[in-house]
N, C-alpha and C. Protein backbone atom coordinates (compact mmCIF):
# COMPACT_ATOMS: atom_id res chain seq x y z
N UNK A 1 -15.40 -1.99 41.66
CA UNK A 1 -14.08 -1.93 41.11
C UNK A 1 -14.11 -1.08 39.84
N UNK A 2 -13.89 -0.32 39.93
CA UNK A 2 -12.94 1.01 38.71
C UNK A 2 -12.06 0.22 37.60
N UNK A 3 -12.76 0.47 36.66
CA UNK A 3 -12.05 0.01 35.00
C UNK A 3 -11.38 1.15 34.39
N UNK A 4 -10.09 0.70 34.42
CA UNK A 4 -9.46 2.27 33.46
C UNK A 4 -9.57 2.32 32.21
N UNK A 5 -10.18 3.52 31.41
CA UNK A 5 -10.71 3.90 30.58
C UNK A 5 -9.06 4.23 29.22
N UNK A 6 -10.09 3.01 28.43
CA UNK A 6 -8.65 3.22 27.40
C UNK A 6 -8.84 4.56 26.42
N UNK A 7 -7.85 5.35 26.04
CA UNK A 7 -8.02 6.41 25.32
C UNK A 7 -8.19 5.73 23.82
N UNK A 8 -9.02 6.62 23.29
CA UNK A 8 -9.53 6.26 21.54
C UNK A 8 -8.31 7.03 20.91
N UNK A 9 -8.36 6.26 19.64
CA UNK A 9 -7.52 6.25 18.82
C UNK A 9 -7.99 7.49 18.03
N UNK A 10 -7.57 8.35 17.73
CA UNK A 10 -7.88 9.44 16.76
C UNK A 10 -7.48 9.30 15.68
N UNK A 11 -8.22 9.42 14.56
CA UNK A 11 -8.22 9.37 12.63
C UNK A 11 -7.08 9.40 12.72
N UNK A 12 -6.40 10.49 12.59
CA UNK A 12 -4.64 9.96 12.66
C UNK A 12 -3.79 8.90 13.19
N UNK A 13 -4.29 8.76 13.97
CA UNK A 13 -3.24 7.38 14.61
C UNK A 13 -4.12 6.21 14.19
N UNK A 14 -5.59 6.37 13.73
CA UNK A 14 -5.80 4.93 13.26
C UNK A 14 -5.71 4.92 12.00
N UNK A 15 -5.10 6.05 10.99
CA UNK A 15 -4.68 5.70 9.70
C UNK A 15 -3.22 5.57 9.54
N UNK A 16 -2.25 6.21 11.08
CA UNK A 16 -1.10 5.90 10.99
C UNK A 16 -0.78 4.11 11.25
N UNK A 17 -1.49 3.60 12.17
CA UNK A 17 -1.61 2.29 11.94
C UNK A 17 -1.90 1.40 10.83
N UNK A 18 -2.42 1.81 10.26
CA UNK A 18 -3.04 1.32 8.99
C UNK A 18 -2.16 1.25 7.51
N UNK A 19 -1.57 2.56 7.91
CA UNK A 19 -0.50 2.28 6.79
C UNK A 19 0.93 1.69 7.12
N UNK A 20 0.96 1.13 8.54
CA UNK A 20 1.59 0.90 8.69
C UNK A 20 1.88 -0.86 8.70
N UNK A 21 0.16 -1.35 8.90
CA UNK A 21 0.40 -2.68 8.79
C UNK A 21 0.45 -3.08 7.39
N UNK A 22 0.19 -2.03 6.46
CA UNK A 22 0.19 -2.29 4.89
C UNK A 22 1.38 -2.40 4.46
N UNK A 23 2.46 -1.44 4.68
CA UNK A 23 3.87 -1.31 4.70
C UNK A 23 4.36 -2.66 5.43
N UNK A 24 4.13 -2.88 6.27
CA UNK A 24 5.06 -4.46 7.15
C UNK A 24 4.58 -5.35 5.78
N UNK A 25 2.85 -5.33 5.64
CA UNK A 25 2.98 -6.63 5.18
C UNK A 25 3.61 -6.56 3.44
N UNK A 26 3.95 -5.63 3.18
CA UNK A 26 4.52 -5.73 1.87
C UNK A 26 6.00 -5.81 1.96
N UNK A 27 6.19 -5.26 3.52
CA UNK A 27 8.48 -5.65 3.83
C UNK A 27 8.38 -6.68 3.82
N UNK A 28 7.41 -7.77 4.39
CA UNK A 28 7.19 -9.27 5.24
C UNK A 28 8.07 -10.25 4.54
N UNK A 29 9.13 -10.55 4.34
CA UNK A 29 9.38 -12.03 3.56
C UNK A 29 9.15 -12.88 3.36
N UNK A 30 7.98 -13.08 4.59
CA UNK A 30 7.85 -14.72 4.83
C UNK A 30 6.47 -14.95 3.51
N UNK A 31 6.41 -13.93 2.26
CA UNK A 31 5.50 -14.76 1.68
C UNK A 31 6.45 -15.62 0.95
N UNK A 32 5.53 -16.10 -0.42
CA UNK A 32 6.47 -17.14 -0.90
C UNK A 32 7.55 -16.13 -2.15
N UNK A 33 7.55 -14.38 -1.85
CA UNK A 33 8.64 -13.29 -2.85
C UNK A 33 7.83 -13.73 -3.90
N UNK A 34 8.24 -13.31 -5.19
CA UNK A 34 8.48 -13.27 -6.43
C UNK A 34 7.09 -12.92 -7.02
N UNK A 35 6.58 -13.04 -8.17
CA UNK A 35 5.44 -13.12 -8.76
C UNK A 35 4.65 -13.92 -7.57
N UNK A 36 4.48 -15.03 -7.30
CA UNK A 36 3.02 -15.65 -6.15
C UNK A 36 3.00 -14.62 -4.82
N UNK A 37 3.86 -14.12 -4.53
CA UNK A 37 3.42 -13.44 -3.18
C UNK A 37 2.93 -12.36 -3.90
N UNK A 38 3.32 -11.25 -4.67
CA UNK A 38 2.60 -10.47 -5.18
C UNK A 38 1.26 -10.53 -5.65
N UNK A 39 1.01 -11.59 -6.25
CA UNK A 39 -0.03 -12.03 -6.91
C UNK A 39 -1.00 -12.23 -5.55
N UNK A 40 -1.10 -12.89 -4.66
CA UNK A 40 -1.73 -12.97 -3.81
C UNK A 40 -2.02 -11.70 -3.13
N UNK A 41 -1.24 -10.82 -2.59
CA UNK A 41 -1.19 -9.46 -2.44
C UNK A 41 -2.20 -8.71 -3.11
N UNK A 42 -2.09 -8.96 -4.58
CA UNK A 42 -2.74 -7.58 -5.14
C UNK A 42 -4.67 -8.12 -5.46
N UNK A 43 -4.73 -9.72 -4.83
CA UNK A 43 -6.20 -9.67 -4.46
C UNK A 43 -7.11 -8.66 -3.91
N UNK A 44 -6.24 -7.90 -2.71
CA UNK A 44 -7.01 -6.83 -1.98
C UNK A 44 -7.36 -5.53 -3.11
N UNK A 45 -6.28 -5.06 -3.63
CA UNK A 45 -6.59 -3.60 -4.80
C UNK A 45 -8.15 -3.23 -5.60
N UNK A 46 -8.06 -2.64 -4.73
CA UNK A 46 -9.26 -1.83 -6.03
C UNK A 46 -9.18 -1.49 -7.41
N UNK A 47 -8.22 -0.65 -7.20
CA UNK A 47 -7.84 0.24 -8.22
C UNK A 47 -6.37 0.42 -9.03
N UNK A 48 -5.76 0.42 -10.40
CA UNK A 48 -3.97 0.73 -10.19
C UNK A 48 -3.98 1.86 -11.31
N UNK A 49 -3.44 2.50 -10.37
CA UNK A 49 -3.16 4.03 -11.45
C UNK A 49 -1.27 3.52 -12.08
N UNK A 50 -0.88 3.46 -13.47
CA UNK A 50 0.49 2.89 -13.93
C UNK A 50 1.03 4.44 -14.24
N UNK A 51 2.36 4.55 -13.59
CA UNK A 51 3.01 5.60 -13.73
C UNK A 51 3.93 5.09 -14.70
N UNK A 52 3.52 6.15 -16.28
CA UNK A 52 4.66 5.64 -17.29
C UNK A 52 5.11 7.00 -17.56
N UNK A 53 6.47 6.61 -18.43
CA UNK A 53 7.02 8.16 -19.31
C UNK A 53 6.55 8.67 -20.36
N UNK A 54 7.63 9.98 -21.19
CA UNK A 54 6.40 9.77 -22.21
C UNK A 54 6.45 9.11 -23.52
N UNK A 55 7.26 8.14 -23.35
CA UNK A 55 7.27 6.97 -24.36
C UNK A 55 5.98 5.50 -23.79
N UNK A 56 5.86 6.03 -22.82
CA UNK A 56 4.95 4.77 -22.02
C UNK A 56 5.43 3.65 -21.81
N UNK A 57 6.56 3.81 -21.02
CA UNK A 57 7.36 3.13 -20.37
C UNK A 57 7.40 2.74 -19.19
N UNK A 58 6.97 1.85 -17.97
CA UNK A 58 6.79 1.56 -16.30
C UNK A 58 7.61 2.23 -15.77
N UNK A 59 7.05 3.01 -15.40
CA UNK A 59 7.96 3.42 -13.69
C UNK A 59 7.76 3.40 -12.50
N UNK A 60 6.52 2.77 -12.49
CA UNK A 60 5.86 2.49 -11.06
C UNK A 60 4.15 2.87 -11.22
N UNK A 61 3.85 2.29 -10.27
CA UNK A 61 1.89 2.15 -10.07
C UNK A 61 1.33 2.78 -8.93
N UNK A 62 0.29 3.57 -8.52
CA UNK A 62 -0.59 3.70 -7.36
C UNK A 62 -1.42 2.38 -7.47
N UNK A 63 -1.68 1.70 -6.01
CA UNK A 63 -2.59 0.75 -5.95
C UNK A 63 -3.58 1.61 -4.70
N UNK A 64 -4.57 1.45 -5.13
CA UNK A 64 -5.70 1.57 -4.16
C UNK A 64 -6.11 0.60 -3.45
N UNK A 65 -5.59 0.36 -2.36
CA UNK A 65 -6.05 -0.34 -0.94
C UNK A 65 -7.46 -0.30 -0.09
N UNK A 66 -7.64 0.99 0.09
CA UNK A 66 -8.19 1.26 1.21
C UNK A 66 -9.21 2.67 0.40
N UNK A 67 -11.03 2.82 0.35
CA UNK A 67 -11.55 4.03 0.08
C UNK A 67 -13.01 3.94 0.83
N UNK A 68 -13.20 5.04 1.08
CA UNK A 68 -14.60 5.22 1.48
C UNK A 68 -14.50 5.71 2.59
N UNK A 69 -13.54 5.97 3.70
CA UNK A 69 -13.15 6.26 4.88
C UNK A 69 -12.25 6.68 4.68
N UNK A 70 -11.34 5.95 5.05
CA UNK A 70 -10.03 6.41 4.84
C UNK A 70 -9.24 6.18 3.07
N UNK A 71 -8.32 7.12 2.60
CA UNK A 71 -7.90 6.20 1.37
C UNK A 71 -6.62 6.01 1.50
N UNK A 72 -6.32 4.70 1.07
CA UNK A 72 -4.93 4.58 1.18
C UNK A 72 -4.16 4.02 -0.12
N UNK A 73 -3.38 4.45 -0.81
CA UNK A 73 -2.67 3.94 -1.57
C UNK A 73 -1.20 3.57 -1.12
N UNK A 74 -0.79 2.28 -2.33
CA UNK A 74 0.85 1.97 -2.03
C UNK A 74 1.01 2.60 -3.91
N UNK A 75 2.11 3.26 -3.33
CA UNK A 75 3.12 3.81 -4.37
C UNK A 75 4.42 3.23 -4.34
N UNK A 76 4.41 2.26 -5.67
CA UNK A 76 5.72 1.33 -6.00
C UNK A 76 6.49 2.34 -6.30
N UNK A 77 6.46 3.14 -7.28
CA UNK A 77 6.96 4.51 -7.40
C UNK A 77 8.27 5.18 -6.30
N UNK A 78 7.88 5.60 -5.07
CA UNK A 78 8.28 5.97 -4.04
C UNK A 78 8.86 5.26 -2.91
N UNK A 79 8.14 3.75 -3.20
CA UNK A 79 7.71 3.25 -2.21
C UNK A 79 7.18 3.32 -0.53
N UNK A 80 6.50 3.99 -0.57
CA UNK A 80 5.33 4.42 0.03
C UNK A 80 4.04 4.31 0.33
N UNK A 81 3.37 4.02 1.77
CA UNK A 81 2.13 3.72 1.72
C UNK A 81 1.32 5.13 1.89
N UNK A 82 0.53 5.69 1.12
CA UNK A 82 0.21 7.00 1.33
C UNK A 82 -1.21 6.58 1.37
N UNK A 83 -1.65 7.75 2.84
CA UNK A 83 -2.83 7.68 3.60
C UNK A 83 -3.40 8.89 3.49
N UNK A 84 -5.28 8.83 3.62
CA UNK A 84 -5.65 10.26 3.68
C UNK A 84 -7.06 10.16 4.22
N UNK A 85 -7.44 11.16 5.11
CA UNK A 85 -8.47 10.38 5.98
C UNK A 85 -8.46 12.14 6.64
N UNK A 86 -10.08 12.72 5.89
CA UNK A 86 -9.81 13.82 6.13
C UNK A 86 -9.03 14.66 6.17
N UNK A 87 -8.60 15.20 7.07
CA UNK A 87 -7.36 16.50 6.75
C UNK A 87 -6.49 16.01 7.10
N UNK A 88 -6.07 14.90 7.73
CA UNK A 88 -5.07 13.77 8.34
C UNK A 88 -4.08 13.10 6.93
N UNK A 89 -3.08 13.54 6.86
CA UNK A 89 -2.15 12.61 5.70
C UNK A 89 -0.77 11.65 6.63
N UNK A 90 -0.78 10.98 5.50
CA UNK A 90 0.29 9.52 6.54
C UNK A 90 1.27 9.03 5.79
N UNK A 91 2.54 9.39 5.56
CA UNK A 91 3.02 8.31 4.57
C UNK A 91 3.52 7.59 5.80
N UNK A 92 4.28 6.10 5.04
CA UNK A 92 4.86 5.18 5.77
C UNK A 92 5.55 4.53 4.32
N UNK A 93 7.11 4.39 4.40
CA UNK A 93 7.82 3.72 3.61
C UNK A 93 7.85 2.36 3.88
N UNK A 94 8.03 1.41 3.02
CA UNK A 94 8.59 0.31 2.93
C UNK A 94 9.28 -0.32 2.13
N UNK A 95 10.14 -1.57 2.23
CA UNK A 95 10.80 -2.41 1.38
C UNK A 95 9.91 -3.02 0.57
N UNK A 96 10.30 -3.50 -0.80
CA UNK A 96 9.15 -4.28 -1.91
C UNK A 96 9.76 -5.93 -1.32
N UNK A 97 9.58 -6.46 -0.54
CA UNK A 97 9.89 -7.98 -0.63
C UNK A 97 9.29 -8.92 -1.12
N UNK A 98 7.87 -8.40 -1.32
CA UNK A 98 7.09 -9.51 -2.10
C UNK A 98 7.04 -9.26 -3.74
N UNK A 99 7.72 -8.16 -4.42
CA UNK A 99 8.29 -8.22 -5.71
C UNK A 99 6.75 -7.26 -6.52
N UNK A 100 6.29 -6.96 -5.53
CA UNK A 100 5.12 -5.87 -6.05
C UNK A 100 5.33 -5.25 -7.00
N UNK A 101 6.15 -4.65 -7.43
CA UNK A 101 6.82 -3.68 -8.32
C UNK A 101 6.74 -4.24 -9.63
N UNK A 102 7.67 -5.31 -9.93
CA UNK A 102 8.09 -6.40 -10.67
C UNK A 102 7.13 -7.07 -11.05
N UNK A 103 6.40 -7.31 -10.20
CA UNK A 103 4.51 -8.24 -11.04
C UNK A 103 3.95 -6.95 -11.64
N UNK A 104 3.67 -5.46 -11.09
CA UNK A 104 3.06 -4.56 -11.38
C UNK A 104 3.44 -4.30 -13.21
N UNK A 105 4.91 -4.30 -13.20
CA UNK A 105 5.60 -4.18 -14.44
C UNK A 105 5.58 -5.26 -15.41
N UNK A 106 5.07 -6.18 -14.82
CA UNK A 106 4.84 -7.49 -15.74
C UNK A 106 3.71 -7.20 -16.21
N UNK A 107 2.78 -6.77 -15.51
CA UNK A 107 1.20 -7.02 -15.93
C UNK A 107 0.96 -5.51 -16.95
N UNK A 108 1.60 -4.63 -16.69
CA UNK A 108 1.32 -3.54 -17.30
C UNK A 108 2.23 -3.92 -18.71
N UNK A 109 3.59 -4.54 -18.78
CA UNK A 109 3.61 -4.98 -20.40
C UNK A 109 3.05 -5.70 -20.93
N UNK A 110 1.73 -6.51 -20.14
CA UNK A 110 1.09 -7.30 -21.03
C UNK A 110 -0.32 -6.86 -21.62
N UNK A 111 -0.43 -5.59 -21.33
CA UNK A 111 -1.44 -4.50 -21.84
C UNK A 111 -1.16 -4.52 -23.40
């Protein structure tokens, strides 16, 4: 009996996936919103680059998700999950429902 042969996912479509389950899970409502869902959220981050003016004022953060393979950042900024994985780039938008933004801006005035 003959097994049909599933086609592989190519760097692109497995970083278009990728930013895409990052994006759902930051639309997702069902955390608990506000500061705790964020807070739980930003366990995964590596890294947060804070986008200020030039009074140094919040306007949004790069978080580093994802490096070494692929890199992926979420830009509160844009809101955007931006992917890069070789010559392969990915955005994917999403909604802030878990208040990412809003904890990001909390924690950066307490610098």
């Amino acid at each position: 009996m003959k097994t049909a042969k599933r086609k592989e996912e190519t760097c692109e479509e497995k970083l278009r996936r990728m930013c895409k389950n990052i994006a759902d899970d930051i639309s997702n409502d069902s955390h608990d919103g506000g500061i705790s869902g964020a807070s739980r959220w930003m366990e995964g981050v590596y890294d947060i680059h804070y986008l200020v003016d030039r009074e140094k004022r919040y306007m949004g953060c790069e978080l580093l998700v994802a490096g070494g393979g692929p890199t992926i950042w979420v830009n509160t900024w844009t809101n955007e999950v931006e992917g890069y994985w070789g010559g392969d780039r990915v955005t994917w938008a999403f909604r802030d429902e878990i208040g990412l933004d809003d904890y990001n801006e909390e924690m950066y005035n307490c610098i």
